[in-house]
Protein backbone atom coordinates (compact mmCIF):
# COMPACT_ATOMS: atom_id res chain seq x y z
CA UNK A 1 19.69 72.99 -8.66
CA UNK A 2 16.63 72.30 -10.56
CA UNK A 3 15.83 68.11 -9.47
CA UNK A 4 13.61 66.12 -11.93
CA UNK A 5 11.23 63.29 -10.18
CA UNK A 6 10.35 60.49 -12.54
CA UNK A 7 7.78 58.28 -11.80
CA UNK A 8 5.02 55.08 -13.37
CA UNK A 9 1.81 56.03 -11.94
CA UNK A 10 0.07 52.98 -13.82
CA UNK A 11 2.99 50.59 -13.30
CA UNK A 12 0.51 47.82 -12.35
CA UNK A 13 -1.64 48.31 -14.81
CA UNK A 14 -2.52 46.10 -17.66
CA UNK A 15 0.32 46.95 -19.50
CA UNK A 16 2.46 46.49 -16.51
CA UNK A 17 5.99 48.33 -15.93
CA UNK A 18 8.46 46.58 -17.79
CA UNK A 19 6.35 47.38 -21.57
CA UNK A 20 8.87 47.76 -24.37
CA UNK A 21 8.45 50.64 -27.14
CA UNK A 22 11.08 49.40 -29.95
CA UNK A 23 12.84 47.28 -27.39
CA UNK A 24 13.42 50.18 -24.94
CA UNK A 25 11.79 49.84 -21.44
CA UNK A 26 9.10 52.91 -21.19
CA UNK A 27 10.99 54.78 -18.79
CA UNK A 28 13.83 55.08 -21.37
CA UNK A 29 12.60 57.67 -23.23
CA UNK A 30 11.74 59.92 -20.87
CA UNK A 31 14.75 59.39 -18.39
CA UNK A 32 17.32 60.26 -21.70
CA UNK A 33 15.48 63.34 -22.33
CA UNK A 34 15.77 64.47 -18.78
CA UNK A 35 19.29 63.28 -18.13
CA UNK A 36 20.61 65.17 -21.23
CA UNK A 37 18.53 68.48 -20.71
CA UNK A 38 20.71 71.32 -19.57
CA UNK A 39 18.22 72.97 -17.34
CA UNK A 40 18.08 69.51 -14.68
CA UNK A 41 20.88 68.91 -12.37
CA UNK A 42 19.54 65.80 -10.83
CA UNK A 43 17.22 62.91 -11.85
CA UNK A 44 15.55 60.48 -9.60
CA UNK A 45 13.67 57.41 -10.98
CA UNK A 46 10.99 56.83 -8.55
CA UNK A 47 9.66 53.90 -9.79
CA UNK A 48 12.36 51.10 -10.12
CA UNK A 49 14.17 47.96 -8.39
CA UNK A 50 17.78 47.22 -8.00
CA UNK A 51 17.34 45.27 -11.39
CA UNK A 52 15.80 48.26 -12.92
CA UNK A 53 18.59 50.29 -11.80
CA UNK A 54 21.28 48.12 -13.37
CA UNK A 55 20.20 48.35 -16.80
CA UNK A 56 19.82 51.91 -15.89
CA UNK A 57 23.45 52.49 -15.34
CA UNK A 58 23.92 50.93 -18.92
CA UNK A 59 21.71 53.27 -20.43
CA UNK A 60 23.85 56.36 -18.52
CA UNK A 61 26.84 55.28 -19.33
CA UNK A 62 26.15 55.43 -22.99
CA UNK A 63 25.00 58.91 -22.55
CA UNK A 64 27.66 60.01 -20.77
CA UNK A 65 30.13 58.99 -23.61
CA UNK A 66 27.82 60.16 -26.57
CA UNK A 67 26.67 63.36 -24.99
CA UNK A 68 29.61 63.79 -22.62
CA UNK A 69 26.92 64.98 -19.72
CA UNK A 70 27.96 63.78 -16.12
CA UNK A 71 25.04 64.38 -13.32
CA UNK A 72 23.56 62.01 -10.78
CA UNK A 73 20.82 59.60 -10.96
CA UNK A 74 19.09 58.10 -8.14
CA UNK A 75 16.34 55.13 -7.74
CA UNK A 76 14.30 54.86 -5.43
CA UNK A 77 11.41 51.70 -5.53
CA UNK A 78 7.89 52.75 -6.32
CA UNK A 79 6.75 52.26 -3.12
CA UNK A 80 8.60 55.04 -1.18
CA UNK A 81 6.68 58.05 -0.64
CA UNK A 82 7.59 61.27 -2.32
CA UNK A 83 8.12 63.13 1.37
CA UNK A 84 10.92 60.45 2.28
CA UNK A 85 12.55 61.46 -1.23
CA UNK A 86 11.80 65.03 -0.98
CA UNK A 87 13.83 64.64 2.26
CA UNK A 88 17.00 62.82 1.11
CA UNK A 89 16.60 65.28 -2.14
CA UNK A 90 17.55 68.23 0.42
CA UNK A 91 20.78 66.48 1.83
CA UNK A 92 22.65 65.72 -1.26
CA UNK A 93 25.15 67.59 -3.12
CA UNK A 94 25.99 71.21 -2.19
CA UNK A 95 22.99 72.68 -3.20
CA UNK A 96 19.32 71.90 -2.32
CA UNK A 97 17.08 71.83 -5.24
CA UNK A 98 15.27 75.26 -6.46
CA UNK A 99 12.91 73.64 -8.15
CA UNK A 100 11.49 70.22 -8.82
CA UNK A 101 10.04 68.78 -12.20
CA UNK A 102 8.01 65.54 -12.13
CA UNK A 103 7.07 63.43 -14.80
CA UNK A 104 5.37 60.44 -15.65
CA UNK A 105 6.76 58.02 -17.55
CA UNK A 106 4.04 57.26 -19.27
CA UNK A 107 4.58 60.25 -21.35
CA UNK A 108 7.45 58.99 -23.56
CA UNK A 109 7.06 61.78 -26.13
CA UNK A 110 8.19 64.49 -23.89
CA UNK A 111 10.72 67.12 -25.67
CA UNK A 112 13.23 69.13 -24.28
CA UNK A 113 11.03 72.21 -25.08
CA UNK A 114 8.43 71.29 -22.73
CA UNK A 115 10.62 71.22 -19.66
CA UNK A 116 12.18 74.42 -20.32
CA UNK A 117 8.77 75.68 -20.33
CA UNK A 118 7.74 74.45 -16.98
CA UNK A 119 11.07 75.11 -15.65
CA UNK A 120 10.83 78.49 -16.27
CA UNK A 121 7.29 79.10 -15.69
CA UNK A 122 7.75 77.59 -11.98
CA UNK A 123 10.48 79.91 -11.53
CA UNK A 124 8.26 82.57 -12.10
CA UNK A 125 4.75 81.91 -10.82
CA UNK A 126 5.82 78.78 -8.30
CA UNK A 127 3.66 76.05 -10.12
CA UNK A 128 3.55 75.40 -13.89
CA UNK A 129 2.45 72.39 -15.81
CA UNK A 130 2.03 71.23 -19.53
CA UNK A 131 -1.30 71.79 -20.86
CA UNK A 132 -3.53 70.89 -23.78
CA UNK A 133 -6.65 71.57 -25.83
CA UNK A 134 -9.88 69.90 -24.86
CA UNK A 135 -11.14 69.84 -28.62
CA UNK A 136 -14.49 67.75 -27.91
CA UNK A 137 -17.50 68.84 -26.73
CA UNK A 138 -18.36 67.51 -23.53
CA UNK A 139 -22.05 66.58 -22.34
CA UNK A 140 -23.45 66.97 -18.91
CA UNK A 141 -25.26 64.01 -17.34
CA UNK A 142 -28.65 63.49 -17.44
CA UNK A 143 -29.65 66.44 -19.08
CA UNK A 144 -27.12 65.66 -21.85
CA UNK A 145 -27.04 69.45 -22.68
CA UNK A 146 -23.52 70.27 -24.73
CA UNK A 147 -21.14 73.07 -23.82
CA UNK A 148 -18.25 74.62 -25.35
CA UNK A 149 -14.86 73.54 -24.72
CA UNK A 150 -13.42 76.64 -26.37
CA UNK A 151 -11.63 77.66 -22.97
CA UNK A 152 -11.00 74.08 -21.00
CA UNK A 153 -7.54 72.72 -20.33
CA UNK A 154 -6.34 69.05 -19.49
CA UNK A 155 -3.21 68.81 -17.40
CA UNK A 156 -0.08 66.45 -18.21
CA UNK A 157 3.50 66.31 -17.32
CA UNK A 158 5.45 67.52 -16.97
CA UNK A 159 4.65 69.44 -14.30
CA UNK A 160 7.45 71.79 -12.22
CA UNK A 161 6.83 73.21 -8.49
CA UNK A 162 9.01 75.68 -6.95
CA UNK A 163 11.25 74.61 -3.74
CA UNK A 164 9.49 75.48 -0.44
CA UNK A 165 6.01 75.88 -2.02
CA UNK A 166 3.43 74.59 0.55
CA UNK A 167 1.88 72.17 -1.60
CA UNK A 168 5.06 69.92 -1.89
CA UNK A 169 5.10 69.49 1.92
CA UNK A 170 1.25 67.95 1.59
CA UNK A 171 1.94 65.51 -1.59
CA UNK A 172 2.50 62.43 -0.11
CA UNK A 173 2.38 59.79 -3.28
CA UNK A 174 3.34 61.14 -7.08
CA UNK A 175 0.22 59.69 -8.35
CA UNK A 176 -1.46 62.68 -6.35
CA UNK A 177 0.92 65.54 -8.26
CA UNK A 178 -1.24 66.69 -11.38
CA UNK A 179 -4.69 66.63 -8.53
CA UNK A 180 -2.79 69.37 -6.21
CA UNK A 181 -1.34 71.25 -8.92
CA UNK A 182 -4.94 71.94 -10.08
CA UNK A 183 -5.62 73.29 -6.78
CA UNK A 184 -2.95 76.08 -7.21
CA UNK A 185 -3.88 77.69 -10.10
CA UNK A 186 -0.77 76.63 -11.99
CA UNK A 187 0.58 78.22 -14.95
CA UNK A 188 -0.72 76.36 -18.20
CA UNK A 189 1.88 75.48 -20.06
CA UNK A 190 0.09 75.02 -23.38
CA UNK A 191 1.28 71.94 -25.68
CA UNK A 192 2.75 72.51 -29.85
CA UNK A 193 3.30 68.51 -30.32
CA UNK A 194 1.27 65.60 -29.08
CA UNK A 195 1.93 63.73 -26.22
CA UNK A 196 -0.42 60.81 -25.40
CA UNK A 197 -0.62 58.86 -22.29
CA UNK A 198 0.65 55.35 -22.86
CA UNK A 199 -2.18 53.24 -20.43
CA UNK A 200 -2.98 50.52 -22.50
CA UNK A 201 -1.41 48.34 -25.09
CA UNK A 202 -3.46 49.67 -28.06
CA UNK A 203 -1.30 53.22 -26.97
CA UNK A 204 1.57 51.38 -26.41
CA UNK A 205 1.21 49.88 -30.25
CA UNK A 206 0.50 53.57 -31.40
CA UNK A 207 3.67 54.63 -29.31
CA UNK A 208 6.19 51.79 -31.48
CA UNK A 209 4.58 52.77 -34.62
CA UNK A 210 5.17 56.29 -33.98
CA UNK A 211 8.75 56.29 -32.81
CA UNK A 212 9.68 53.72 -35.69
CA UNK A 213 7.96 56.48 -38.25
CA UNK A 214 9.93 58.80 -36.67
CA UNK A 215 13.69 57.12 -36.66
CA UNK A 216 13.02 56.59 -40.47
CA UNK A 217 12.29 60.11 -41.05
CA UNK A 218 15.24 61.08 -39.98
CA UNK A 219 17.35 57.88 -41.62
CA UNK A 220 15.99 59.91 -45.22
């Protein structure tokens, strides 16, 4: 059972948790894109209230009838620490989870691709997570002296460890995930699309403009 964590790591931020992108609450585009994906059994939404939850269960029944996809979805609020999840994690269902993909749901833009690539990368070499191109050079402080960023890597989710790996008995809060998966030497799962970070409401306004382009692309 491969178990998909989804979490707001900037949920009081300025932009604050319940930000709309084209009338959709942030988390929505991420948690469809997980709950339809073949390769994840079980979602969790780690970052939610019982009101949350209830327009939640709207959302999944839709996709149940459009997709016809039936698999469980648990909330959990985002004050709960991941080891108390981790825990109840291991006592539903038949089958403890093989593998566990996290996400933040500040990443609305993440494709189907991208989790099949973690997925199976964490299989393989226990930690993998999405990577991209640093394409600016960066200057070092004071001597201001410029080096190539030719070879550098920044990390973003999603981000997949593999059951019983001993960094996912030391993470204690979600926000600390992409800092312990540099530690490992994770697999770098290198990005084809773009994916910002939506922290602030000039993103969040490049986010709607984006996803409206998009829906009338494919309208014709």
């Amino acid at each position: 059972m491969n178990a998909a964590i989804l979490f707001d790591v900037k949920a009081n931020n300025e932009t604050r948790e319940n930000v709309l992108l084209v009338g959709k609450e942030l988390y929505f585009y991420s948690m469809k894109v997980f709950y339809v994906h073949p390769a994840i059994d079980y979602v969790v939404l780690a970052c939610c209230g019982s009101e949350t939850m209830a327009q939640v269960n709207q959302y999944i029944d839709c996709w149940k009838s459009e997709c016809s996809i039936n698999k469980p979805v648990k909330a959990y609020p985002k004050s709960m620490d991941l080891q108390r999840i981790l825990k109840e994690l291991k006592r539903v269902g038949r089958q403890r989870p093989a593998l566990y993909v996290f996400h933040d749901v500040r990443y609305p833009f993440v494709t189907g691709d991208m989790i099949y690539k973690v997925i199976e990368k964490a299989a393989i070499h226990g930690v993998a997570v999405t990577a991209g191109l640093v394409k600016d050079d960066l200057m070092t402080y004071p001597e201001q002296e410029a080096f190539e960023t030719e070879n550098l890597r920044y990390m973003k989710y999603p981000a997949a460890f593999r059951a019983g790996h001993k960094i996912m008995d030391e993470i204690v809060e979600v926000s600390e995930v992409l800092d312990r998966c540099a530690e490992c030497h994770p697999y770098l799962c290198e990005l084809t699309n773009k994916n910002p970070w939506i922290d602030n409401w000039e993103n969040v306004q490049m986010a709607d403009y984006v996803i409206k382009f998009d829906r009338q692309c494919d309208k014709g």
